[in-house]
N, C-alpha and C. Protein backbone atom coordinates (compact mmCIF):
# COMPACT_ATOMS: atom_id res chain seq x y z
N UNK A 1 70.18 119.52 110.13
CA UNK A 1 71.01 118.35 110.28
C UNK A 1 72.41 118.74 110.78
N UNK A 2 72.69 119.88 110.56
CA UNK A 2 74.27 120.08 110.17
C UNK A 2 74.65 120.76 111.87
N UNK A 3 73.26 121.76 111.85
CA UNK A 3 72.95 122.59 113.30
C UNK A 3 73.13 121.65 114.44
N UNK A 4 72.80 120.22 114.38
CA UNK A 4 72.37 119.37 115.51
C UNK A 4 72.87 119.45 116.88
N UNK A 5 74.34 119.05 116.55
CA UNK A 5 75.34 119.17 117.36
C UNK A 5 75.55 120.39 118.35
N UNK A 6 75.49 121.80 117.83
CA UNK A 6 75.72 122.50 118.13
C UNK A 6 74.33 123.10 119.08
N UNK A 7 73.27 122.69 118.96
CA UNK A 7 72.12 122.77 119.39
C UNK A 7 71.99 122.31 120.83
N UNK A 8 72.35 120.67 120.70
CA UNK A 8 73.09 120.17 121.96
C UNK A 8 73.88 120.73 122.72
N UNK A 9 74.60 121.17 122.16
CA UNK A 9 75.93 122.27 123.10
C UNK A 9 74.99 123.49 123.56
N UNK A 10 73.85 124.12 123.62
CA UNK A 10 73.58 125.26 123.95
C UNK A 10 73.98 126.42 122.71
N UNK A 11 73.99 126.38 121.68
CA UNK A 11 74.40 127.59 120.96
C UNK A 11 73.34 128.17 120.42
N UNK A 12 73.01 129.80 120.50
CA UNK A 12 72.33 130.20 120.19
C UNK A 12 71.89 130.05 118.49
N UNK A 13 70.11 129.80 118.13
CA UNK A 13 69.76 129.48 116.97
C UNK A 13 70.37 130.17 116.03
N UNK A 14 70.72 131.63 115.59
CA UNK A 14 71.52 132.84 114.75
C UNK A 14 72.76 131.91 114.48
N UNK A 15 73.86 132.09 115.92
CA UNK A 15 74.93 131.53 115.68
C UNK A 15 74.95 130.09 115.09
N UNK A 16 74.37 129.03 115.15
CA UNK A 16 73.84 128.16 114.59
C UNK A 16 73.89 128.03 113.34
N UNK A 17 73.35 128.71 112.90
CA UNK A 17 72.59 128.78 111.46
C UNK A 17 74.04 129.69 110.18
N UNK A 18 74.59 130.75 111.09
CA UNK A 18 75.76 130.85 110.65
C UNK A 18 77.30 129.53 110.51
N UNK A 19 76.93 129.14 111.80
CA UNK A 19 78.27 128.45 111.69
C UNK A 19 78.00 127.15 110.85
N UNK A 20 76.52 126.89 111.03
CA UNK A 20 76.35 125.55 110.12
C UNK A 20 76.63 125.88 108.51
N UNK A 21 76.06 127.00 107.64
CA UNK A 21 76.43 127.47 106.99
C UNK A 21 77.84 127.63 106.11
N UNK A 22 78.48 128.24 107.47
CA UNK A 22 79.80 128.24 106.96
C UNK A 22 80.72 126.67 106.62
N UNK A 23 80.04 126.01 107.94
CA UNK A 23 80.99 124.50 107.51
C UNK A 23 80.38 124.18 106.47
N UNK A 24 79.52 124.10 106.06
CA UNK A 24 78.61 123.26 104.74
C UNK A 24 79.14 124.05 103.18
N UNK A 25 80.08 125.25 103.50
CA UNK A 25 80.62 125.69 102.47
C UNK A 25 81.65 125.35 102.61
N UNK A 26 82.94 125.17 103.39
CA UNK A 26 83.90 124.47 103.83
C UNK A 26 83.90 123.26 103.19
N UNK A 27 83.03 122.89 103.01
CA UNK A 27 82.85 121.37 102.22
C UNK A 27 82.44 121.07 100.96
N UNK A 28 82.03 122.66 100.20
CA UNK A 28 81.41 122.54 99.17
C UNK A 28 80.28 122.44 99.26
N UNK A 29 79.56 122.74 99.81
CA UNK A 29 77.69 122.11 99.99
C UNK A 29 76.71 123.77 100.02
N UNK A 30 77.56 124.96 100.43
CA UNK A 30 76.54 125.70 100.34
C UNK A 30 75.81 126.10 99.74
N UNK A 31 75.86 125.48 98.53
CA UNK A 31 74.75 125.90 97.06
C UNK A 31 73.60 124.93 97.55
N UNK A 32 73.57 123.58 98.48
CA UNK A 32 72.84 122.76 98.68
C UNK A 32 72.17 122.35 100.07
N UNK A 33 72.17 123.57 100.55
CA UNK A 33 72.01 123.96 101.88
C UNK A 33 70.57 123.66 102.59
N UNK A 34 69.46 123.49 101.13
CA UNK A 34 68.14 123.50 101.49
C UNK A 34 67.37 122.48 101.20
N UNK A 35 68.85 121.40 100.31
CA UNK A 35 68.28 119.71 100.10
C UNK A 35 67.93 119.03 101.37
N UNK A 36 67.69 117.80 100.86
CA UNK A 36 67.57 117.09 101.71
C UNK A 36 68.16 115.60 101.52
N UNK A 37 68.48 114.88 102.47
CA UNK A 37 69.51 113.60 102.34
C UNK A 37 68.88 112.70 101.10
N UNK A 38 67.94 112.95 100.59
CA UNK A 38 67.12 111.93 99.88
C UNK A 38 67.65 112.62 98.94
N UNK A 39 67.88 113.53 98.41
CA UNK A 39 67.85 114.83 97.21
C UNK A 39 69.59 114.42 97.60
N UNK A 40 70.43 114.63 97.93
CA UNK A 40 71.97 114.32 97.19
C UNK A 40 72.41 112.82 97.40
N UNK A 41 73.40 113.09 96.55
CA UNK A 41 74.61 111.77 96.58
C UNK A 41 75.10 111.31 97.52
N UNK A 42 76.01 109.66 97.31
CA UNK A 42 76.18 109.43 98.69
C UNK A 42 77.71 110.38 99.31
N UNK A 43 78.30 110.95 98.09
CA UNK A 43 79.21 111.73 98.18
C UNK A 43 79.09 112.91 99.17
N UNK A 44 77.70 114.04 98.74
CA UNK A 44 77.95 115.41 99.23
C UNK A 44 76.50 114.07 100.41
N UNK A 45 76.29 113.33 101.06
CA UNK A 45 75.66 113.12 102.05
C UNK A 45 77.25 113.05 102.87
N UNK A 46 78.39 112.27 102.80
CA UNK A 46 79.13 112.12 103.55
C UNK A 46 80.52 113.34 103.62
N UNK A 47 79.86 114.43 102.89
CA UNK A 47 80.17 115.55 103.16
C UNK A 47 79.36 116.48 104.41
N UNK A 48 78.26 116.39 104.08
CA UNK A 48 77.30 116.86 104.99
C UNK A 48 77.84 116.48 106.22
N UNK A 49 78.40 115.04 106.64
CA UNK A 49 78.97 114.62 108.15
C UNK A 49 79.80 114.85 108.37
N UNK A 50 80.89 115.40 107.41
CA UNK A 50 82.01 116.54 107.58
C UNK A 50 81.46 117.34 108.32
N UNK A 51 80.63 118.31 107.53
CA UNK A 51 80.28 119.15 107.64
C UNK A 51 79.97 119.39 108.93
N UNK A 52 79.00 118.46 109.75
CA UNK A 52 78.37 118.51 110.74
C UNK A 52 79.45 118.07 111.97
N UNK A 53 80.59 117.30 111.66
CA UNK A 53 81.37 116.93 112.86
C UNK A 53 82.15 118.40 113.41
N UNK A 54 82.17 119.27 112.14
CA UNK A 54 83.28 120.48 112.16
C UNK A 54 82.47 121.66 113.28
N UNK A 55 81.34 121.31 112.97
CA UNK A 55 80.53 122.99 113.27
C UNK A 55 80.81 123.22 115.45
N UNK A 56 81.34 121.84 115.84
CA UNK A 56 81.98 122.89 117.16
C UNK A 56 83.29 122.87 117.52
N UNK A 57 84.00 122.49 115.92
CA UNK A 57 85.67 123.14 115.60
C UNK A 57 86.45 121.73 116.79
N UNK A 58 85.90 120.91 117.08
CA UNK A 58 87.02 119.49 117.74
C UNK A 58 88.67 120.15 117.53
N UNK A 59 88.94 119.44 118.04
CA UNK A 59 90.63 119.58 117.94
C UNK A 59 90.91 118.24 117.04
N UNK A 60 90.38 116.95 117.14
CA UNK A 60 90.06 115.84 116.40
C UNK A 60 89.39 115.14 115.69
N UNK A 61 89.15 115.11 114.74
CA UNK A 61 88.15 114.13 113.82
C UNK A 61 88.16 113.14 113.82
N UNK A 62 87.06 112.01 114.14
CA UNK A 62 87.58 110.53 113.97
C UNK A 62 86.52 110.31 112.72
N UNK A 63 87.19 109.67 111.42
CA UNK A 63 86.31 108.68 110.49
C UNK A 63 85.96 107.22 110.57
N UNK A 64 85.47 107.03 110.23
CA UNK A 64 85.34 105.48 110.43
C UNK A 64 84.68 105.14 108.99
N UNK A 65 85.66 104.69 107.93
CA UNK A 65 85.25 104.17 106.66
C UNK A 65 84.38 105.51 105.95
N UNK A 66 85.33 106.48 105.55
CA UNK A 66 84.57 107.73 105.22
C UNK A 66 84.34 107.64 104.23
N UNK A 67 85.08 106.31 103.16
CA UNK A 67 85.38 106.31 101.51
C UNK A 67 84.32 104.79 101.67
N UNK A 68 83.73 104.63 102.30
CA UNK A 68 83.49 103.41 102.13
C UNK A 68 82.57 102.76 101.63
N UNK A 69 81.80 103.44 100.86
CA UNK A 69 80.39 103.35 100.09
C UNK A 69 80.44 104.55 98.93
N UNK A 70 81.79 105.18 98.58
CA UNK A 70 81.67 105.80 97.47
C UNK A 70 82.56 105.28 96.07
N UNK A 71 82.54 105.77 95.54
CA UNK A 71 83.27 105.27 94.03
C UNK A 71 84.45 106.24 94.56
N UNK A 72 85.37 105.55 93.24
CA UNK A 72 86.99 105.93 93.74
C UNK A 72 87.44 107.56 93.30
N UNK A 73 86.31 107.94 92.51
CA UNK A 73 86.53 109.67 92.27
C UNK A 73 86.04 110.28 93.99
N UNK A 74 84.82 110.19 93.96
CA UNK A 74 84.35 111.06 95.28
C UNK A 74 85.36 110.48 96.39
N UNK A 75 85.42 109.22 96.88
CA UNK A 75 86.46 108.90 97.93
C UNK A 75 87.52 110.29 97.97
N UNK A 76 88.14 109.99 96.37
CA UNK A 76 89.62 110.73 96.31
C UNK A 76 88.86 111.99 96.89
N UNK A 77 88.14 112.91 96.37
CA UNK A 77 87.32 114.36 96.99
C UNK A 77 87.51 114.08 98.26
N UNK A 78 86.95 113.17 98.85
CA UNK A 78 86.84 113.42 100.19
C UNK A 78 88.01 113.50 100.89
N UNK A 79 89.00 112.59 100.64
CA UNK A 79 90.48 112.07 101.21
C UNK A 79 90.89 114.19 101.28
N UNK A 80 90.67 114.61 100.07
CA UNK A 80 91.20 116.01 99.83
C UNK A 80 90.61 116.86 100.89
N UNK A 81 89.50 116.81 101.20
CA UNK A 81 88.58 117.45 102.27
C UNK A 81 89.60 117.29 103.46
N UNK A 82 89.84 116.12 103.82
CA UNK A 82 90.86 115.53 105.33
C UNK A 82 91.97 116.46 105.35
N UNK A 83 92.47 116.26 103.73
CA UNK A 83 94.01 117.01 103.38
C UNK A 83 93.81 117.99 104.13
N UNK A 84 92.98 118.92 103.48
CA UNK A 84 92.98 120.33 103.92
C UNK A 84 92.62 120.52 105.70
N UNK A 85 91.96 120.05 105.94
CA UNK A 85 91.73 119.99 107.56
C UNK A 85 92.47 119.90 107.75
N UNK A 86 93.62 118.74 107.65
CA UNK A 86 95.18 118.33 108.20
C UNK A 86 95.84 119.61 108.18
N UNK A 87 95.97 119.83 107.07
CA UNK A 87 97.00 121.60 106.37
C UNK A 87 96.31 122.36 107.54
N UNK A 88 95.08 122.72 107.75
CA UNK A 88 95.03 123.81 109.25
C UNK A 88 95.15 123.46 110.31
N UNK A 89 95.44 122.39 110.51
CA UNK A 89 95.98 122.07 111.63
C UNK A 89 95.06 121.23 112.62
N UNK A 90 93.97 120.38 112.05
CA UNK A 90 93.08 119.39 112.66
C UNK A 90 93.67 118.40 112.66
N UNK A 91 93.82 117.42 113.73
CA UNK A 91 94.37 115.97 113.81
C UNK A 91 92.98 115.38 113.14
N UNK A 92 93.20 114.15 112.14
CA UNK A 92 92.02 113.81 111.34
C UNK A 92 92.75 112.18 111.52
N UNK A 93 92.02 111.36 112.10
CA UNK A 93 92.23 109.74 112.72
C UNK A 93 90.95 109.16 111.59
N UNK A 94 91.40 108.36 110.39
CA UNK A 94 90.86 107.51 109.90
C UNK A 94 90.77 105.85 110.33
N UNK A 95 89.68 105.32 110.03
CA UNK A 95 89.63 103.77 110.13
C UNK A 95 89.26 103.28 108.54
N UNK A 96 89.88 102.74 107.90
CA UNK A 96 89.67 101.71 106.76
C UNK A 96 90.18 100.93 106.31
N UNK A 97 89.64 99.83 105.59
CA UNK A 97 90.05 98.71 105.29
C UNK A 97 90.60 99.16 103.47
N UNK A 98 90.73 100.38 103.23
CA UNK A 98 91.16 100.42 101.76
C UNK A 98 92.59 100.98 102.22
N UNK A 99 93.55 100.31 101.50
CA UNK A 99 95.07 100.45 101.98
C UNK A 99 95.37 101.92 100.89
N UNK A 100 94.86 101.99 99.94
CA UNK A 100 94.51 103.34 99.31
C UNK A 100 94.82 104.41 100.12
N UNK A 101 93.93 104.54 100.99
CA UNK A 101 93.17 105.75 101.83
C UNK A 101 94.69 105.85 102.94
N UNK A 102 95.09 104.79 103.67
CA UNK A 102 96.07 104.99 103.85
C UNK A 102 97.08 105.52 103.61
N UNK A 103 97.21 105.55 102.38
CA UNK A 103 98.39 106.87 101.46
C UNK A 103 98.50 108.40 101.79
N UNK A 104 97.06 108.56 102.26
CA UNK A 104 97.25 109.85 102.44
C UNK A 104 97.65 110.27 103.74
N UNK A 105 98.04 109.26 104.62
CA UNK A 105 98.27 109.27 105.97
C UNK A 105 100.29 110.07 106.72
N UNK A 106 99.82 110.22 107.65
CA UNK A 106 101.23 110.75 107.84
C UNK A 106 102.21 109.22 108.61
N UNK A 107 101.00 108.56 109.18
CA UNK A 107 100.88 107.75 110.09
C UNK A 107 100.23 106.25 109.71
N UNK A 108 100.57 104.91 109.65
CA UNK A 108 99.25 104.37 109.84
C UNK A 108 99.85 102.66 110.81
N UNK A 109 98.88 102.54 111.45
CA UNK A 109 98.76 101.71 112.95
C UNK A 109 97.64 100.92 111.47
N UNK A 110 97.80 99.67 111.75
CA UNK A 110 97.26 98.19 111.36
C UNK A 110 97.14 97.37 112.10
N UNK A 111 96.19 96.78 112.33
CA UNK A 111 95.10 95.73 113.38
C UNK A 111 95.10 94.36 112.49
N UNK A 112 95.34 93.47 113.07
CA UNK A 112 94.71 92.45 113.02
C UNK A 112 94.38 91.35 114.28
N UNK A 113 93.15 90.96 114.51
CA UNK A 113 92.16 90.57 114.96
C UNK A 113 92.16 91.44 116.47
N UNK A 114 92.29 92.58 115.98
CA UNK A 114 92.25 93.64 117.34
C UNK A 114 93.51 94.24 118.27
N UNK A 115 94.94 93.55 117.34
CA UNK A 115 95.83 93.44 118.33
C UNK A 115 96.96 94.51 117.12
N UNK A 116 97.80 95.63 117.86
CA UNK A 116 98.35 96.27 116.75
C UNK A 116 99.42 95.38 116.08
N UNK A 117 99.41 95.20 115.22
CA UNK A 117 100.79 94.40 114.26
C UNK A 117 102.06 95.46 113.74
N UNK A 118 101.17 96.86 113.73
CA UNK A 118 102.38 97.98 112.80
C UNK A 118 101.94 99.30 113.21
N UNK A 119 103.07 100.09 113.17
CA UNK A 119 102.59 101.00 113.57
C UNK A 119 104.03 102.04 113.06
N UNK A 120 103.96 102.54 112.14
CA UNK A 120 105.17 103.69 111.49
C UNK A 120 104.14 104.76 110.51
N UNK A 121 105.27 105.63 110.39
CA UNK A 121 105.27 106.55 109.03
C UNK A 121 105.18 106.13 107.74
N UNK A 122 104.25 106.90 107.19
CA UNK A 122 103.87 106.61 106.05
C UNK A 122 104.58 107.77 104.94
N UNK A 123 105.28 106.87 104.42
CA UNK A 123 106.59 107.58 102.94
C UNK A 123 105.54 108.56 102.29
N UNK A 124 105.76 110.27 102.12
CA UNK A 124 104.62 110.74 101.19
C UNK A 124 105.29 110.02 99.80
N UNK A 125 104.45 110.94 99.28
CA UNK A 125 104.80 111.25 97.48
C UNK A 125 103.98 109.60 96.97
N UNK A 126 103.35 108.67 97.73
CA UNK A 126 103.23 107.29 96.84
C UNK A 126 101.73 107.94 96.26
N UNK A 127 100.81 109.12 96.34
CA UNK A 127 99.48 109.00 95.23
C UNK A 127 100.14 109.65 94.17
């Protein structure tokens, strides 16, 4: 699952299997490397798509409602996952409708009915 991407790109099966590896520990998942989507949570499943967006290193991440079918503990996990991507230096572009998730933003641009209404810095220190 995690390999997919990178498969597409031409990367050899070895390198593959390493780099998928490594992102799926990056995320916490390498103890769970040999489940299957039916066998985890919806938590370490939307880790796994971490996992899998990382393995050909983007310069950008886009989410789209990454918290959006989990309870408010795993969300927070995940939001922390972004953190740290952010801290090395990945631009990480969320979409959600939880003004929450927004907090953790450096940035946040607000839509309504498609048209931008706002668009500033986001004050740290409010979680």
């Amino acid at each position: 699952n995690v390999e997919l991407p990178m498969q597409y790109a031409g990367v050899d099966a070895q390198v593959r299997r390493e780099r998928a590896m490594a992102s799926l520990e990056s995320v916490g998942l390498g103890h769970r490397v040999h489940h299957k989507p039916t066998e985890m949570s919806g938590g370490e499943r939307q880790r796994v798509s971490i996992a899998r967006a990382l393995v050909n290193d983007p310069a950008i991440l886009l989410a789209d409602e990454p918290t959006g079918n989990l309870d408010s503990r795993t969300g927070v996990e995940i939001m922390a996952i972004f953190e740290h991507l952010h801290a090395q230096g990945k631009t990480v572009i969320l979409v959600t409708h939880d003004q929450r998730i927004g907090e953790y933003a450096d940035r946040m641009v607000s839509l309504l009915d498609g048209q931008v209404v706002s668009d500033k810095p986001v004050a740290k220190g409010k979680r």
